[in-house]
Protein backbone atom coordinates (compact mmCIF):
# COMPACT_ATOMS: atom_id res chain seq x y z
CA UNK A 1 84.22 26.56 77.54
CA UNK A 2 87.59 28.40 77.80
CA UNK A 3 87.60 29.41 74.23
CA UNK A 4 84.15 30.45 74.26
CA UNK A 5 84.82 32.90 76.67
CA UNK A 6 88.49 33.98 75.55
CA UNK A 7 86.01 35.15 72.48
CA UNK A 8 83.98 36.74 74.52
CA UNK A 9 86.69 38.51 75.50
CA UNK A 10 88.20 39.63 72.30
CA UNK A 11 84.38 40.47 71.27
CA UNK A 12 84.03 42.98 74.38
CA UNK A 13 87.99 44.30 73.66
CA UNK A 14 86.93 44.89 69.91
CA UNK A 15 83.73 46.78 70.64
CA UNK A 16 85.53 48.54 72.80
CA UNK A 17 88.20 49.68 70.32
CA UNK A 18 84.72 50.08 68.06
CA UNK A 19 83.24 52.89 70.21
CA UNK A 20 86.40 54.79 70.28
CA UNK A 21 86.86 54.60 66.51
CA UNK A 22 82.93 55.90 66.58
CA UNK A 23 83.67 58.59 68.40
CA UNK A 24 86.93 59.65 66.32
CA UNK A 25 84.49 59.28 62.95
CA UNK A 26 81.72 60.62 64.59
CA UNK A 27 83.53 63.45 65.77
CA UNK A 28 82.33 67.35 67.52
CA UNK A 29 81.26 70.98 66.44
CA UNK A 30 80.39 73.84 68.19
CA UNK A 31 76.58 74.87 67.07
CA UNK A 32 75.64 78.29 66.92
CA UNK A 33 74.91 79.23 69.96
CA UNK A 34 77.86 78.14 71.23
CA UNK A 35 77.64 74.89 73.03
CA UNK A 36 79.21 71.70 71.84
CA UNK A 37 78.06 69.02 70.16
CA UNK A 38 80.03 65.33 70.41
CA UNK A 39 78.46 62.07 71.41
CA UNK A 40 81.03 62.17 74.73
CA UNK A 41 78.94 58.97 76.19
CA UNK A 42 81.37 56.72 73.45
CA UNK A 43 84.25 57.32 75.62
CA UNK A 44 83.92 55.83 78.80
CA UNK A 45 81.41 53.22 77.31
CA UNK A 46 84.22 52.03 74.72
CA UNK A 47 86.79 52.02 77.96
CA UNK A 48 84.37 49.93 79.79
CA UNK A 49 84.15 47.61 77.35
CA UNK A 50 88.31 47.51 76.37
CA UNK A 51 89.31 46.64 80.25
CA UNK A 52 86.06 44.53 81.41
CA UNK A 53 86.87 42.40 77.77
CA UNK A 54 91.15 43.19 78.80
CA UNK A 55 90.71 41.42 82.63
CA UNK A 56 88.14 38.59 81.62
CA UNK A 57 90.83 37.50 78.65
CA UNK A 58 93.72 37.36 81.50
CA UNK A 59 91.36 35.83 84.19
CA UNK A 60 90.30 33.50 81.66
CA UNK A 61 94.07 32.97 80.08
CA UNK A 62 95.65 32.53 83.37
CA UNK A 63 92.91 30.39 84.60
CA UNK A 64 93.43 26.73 85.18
């Protein structure tokens, strides 16, 4: 059960570290009239998932 979720873990961490890769490749222009365009929503969805994947993997490690 431990390893399953020390996977779990990693899997959150690395979609984490997904989104914010997205986001770089993805990247922002400014259209015409002046606003910009950038899928911002990445960001704190990809930090989300880094730190909620980060605590659950030292819970989980430190767990006995």
């Amino acid at each position: 059960m431990k390893v399953t979720g020390i996977h779990f873990a990693a899997g959150l961490f690395a979609c984490g570290i997904g989104l914010q890769l997205l986001f770089k490749w993805i990247g922002g222009y400014v259209a015409d009239d002046g606003t910009l365009i950038e899928p911002f929503y990445l960001i704190p969805m990809g930090y989300l998932l880094c730190s909620s994947g980060f605590v659950l993997g030292v819970i989980l490690y430190f767990q006995k």
